[in-house]
Protein backbone atom coordinates (compact mmCIF):
# COMPACT_ATOMS: atom_id res chain seq x y z
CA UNK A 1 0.00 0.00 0.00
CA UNK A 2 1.22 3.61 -1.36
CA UNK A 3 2.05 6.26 1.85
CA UNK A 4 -0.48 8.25 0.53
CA UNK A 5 -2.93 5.71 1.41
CA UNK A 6 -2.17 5.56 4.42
CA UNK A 7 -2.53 9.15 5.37
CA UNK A 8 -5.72 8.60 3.19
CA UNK A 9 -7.04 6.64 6.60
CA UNK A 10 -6.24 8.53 9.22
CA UNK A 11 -8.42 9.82 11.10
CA UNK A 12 -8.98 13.49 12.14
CA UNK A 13 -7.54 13.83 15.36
CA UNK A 14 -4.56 11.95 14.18
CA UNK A 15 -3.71 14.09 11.40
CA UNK A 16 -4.18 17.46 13.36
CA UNK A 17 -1.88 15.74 16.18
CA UNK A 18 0.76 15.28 13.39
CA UNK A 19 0.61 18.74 11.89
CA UNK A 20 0.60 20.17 15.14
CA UNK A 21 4.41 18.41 15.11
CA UNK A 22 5.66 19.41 12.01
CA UNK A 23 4.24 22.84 12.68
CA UNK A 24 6.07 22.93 16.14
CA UNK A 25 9.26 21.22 14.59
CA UNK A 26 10.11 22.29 10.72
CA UNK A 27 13.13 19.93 10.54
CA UNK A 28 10.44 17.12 10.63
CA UNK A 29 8.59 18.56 8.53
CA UNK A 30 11.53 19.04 6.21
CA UNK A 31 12.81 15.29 6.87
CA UNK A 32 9.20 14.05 5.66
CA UNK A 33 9.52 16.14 2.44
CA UNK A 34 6.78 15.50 0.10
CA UNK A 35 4.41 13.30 2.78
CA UNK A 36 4.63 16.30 5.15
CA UNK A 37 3.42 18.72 2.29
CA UNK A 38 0.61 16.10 1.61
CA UNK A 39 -0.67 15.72 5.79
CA UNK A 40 -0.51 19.36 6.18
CA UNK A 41 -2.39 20.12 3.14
CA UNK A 42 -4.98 17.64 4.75
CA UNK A 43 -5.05 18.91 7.85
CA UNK A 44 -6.35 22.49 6.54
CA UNK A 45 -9.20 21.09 6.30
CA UNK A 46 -9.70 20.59 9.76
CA UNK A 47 -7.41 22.54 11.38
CA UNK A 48 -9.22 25.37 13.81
CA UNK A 49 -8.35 29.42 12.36
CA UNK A 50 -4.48 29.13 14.63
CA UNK A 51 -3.40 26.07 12.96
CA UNK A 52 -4.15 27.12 9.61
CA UNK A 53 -2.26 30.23 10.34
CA UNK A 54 0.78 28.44 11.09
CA UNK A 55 0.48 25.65 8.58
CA UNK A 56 0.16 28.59 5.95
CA UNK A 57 3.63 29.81 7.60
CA UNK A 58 5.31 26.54 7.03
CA UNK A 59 4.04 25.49 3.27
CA UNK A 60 4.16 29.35 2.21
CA UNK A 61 7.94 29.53 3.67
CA UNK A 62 9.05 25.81 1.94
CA UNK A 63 6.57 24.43 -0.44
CA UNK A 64 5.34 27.63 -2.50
CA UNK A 65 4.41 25.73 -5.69
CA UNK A 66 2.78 22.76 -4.22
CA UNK A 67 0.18 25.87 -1.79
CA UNK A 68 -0.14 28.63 -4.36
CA UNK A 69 -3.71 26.69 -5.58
CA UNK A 70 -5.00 25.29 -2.45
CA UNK A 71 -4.29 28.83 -0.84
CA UNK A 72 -6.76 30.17 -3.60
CA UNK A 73 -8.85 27.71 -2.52
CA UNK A 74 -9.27 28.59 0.81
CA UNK A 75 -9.20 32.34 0.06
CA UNK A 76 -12.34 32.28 -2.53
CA UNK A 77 -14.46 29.83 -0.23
CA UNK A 78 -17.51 31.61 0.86
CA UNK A 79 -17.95 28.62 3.25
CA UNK A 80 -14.65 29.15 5.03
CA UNK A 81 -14.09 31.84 8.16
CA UNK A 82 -13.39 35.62 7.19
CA UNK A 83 -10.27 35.51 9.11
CA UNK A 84 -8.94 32.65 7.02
CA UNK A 85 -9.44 33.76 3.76
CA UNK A 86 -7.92 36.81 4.79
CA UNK A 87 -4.78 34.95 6.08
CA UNK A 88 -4.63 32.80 2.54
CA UNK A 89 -4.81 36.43 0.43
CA UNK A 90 -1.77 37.77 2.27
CA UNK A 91 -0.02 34.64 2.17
CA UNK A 92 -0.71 34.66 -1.47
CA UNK A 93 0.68 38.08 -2.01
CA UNK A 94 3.86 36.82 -0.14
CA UNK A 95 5.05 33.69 -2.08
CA UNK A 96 3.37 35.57 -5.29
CA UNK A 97 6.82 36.48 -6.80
CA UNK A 98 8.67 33.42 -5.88
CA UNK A 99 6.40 31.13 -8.35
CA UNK A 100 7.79 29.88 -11.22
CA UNK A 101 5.30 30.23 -13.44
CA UNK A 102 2.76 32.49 -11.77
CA UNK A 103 0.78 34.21 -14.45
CA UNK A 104 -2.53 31.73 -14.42
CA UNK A 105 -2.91 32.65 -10.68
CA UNK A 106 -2.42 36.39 -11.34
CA UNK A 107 -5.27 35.69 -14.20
CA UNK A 108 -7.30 34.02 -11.45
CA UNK A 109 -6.98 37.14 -8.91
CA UNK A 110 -7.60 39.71 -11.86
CA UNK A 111 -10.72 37.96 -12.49
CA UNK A 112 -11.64 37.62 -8.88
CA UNK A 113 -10.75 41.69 -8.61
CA UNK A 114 -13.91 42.18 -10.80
CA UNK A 115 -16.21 40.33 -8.98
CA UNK A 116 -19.97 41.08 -8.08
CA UNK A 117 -18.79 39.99 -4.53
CA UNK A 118 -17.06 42.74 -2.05
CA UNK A 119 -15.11 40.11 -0.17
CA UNK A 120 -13.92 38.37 -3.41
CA UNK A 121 -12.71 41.90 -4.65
CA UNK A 122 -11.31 42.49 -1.64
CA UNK A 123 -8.81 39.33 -0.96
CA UNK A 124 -8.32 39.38 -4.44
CA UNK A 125 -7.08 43.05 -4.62
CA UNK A 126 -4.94 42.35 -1.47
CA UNK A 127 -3.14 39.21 -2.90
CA UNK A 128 -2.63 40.69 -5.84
CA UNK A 129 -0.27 43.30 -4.33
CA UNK A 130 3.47 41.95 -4.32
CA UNK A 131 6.87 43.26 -5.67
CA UNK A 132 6.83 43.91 -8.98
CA UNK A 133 4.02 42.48 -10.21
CA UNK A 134 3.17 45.13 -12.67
CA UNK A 135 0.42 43.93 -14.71
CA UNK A 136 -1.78 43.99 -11.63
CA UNK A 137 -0.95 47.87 -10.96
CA UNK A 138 -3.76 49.10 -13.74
CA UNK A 139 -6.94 46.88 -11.97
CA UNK A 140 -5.62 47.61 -8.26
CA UNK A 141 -5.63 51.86 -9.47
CA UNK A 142 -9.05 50.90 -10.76
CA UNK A 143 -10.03 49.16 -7.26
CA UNK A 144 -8.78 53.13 -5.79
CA UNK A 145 -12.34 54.07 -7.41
CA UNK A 146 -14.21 50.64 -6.15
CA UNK A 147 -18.12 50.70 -4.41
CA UNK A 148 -16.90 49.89 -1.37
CA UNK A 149 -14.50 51.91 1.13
CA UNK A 150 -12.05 48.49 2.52
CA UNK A 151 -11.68 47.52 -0.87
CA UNK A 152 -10.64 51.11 -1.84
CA UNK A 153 -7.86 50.94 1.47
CA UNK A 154 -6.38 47.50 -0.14
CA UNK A 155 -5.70 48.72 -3.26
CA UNK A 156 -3.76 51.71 -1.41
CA UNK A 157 -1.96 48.21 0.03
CA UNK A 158 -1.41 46.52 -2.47
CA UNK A 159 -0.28 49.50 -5.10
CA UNK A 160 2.44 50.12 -2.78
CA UNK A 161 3.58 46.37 -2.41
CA UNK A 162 4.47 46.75 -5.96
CA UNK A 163 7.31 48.72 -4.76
CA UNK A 164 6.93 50.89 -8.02
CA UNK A 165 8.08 54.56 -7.89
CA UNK A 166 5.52 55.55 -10.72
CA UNK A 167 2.77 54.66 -8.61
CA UNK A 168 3.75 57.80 -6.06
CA UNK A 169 2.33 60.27 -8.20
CA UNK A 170 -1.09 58.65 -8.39
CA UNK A 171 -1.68 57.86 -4.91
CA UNK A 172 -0.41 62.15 -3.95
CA UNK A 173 -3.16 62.43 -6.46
CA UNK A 174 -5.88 60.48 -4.37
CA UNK A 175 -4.45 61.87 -1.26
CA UNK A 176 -5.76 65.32 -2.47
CA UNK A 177 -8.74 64.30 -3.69
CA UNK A 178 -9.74 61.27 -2.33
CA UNK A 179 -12.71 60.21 0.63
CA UNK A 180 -11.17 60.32 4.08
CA UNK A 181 -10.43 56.73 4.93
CA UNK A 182 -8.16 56.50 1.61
CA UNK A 183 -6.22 59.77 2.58
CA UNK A 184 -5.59 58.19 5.64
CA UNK A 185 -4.67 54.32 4.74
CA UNK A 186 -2.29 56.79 1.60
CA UNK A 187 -0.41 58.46 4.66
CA UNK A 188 0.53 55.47 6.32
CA UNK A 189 1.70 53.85 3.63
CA UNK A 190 3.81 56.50 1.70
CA UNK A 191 6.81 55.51 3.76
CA UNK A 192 7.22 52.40 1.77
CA UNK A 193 8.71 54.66 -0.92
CA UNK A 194 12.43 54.88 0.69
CA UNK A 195 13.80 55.96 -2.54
CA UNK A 196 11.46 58.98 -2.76
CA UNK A 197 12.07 60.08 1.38
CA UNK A 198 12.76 63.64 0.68
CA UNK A 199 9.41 64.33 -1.32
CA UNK A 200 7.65 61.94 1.22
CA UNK A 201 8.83 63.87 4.72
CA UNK A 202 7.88 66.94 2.65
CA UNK A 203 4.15 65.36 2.01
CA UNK A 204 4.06 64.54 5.69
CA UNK A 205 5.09 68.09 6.86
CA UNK A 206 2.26 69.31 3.80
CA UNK A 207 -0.60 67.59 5.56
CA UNK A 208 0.41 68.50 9.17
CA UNK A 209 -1.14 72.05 8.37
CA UNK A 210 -4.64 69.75 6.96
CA UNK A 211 -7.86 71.21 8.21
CA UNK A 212 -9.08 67.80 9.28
CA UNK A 213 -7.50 66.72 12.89
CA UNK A 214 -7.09 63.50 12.12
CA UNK A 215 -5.17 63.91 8.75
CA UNK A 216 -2.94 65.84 11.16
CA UNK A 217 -2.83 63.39 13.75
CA UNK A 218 -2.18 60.52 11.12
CA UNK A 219 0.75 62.91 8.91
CA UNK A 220 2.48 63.98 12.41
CA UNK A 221 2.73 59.57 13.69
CA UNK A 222 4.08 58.90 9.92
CA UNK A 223 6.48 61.98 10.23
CA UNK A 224 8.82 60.44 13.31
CA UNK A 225 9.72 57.10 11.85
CA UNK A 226 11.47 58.49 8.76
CA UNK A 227 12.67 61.57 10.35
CA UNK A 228 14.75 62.32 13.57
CA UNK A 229 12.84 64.55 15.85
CA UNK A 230 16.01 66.72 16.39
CA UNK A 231 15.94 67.24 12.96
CA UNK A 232 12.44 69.40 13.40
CA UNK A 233 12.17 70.74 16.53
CA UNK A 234 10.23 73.94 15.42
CA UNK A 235 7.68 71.79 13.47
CA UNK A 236 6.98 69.78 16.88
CA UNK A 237 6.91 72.81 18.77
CA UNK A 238 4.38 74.07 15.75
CA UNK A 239 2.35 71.03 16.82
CA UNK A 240 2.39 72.12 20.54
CA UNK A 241 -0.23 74.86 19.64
CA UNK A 242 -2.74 72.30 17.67
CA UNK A 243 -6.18 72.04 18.36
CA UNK A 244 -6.59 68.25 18.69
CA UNK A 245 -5.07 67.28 21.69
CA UNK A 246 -3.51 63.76 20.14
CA UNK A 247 -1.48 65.88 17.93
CA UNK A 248 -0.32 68.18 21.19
CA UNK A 249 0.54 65.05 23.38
CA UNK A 250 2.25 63.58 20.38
CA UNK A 251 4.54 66.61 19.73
CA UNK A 252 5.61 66.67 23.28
CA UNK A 253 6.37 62.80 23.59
CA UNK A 254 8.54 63.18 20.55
CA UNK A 255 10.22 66.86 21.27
CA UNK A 256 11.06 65.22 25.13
CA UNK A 257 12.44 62.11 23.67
CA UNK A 258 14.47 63.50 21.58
CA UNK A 259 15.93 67.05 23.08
CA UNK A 260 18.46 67.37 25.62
CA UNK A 261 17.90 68.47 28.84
CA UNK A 262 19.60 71.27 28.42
CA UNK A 263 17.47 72.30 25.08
CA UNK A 264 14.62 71.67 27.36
CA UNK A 265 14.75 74.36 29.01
CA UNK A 266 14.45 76.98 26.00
CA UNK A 267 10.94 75.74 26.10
CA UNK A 268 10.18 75.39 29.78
CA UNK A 269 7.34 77.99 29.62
CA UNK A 270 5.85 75.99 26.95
CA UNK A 271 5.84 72.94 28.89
CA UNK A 272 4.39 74.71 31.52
CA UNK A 273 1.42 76.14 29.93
CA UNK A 274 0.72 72.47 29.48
CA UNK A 275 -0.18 72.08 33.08
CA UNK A 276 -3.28 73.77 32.16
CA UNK A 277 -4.05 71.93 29.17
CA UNK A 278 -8.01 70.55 29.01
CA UNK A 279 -6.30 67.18 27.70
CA UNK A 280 -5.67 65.56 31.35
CA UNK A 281 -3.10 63.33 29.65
CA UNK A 282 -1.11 65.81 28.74
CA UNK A 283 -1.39 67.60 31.94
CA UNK A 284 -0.03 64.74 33.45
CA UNK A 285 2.80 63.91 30.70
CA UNK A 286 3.65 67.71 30.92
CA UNK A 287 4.24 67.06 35.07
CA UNK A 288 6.45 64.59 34.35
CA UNK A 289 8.79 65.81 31.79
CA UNK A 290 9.27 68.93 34.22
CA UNK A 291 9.95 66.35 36.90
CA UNK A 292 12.68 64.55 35.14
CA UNK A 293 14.14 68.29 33.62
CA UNK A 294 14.05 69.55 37.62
């Protein structure tokens, strides 16, 4: 009798047991080659929302080819848990551009982009996003303009997965005149574009003077991973005088983190005006950072 017989019979609880161990151990896994690829393709079938996540780990990290279809499976089942298929769609855009021959499962997504069905467009879009994958970068600008606002946020995603420099202009474009939500998801994800820093810092420092507070809020968080704080103290202490109070407690985290003690204390009186501040968590970060500066 073949191997694959045998795993044929076993029963459920055996079969998760076994996954569970080649999930826990990889060199197992790896020792068991193609049977291992085999049980742990079975066991997605009855493996609980956990499991799957970490059987999609192991057979998207060593057997790509053999999980590219049966990870389309599981993300276009309208039977299977949200949660999953959203796993399977970014697991998809992850071993996307180490296929060998992966242009009938970019055909699949395309198609799957233009469906009737939100959540179809919408894991579709996703795990259609990866590096250079350029075909896919005219239906994910048309997904920018979709019915439905998540769908619009993936494509922001998944455009800038492509890791393509052209696509900067567009999405600056949809920043300005684009709903809320996708000015937002746009923000956080222009840092992607390390070869464009410069003209993305001065985007960031653009949309700190927004009228909305939250496109404020949103341009200020982005601002302090790709720039030094030292680097733009006067913009923080700009920030100080903002109206939403995230923005002001922000600006003071990052302007005490970053300045000397010393340099501190050429803004002492603005620290203290904190102490009056309606915002009770900044009163209370304010008391502290003139604790630590006495």
């Amino acid at each position: 009798m073949k191997k694959s017989h045998v795993i044929e019979l076993e029963p459920k609880a055996r079969i998760l047991e076994r996954a569970k161990k080649y999930v826990e151990s990889v060199e197992s896994f790896l020792d068991d080659g193609d049977q291992g690829v085999a049980l742990l393709l079975r066991a997605m079938k009855h493996a609980d929302r956990d499991l799957k996540r970490e059987i999609m780990f192991v057979l998207g990290t060593f057997a790509k080819e053999e999980f590219a279809w049966p990870l389309y499976d599981l993300m276009t089942d309208p039977l299977e848990l949200p949660e999953v298929r959203n796993d399977a769609a970014i697991q998809l855009s992850v071993i996307g551009p180490f296929l060998k021959e992966p242009q009938p499962l970019i055909d699949r997504l395309l198609k799957e982009a233009n469906s009737s069905d939100v959540e179809r467009r919408l894991h579709a879009t996703f795990a259609l996003g990866w590096k250079e994958n350029c075909q896919a970068a005219i239906p994910l600008i048309e997904r920018l303009y979709d019915g439905d606002v998540q769908v619009q946020q993936t494509a922001v995603n998944a455009l800038c997965n492509l890791k393509d420099d052209r696509i900067l202009n567009l999405l600056l474009d949809r920043l300005e005149h684009g709903p809320l939500e996708q000015k937002r998801t746009i923000l956080f994800n222009l840092w992607r574009f390390d070869s464009k820093g410069e003209r993305v810092k001065e985007v960031y420092l653009k949309y700190l003077e927004h009228e909305n507070s939250d496109i404020r809020f949103n341009a200020l968080v982005c601002l302090g991973p790709i720039t030094g704080s030292r680097d733009y103290i006067e913009v923080y202490r700009k920030c100080l005088k903002d109206k939403d109070g995230r923005t002001r407690e922000l600006a003071l985290k990052r302007l005490a983190e970053e300045t000397e003690s010393a340099d501190l204390t050429s803004f002492r009186p603005e620290i203290e005006a904190f102490l009056n501040d309606p915002d009770m968590n900044i009163k209370k970060l304010a008391l502290e950072i003139l604790r630590k500066d006495s």
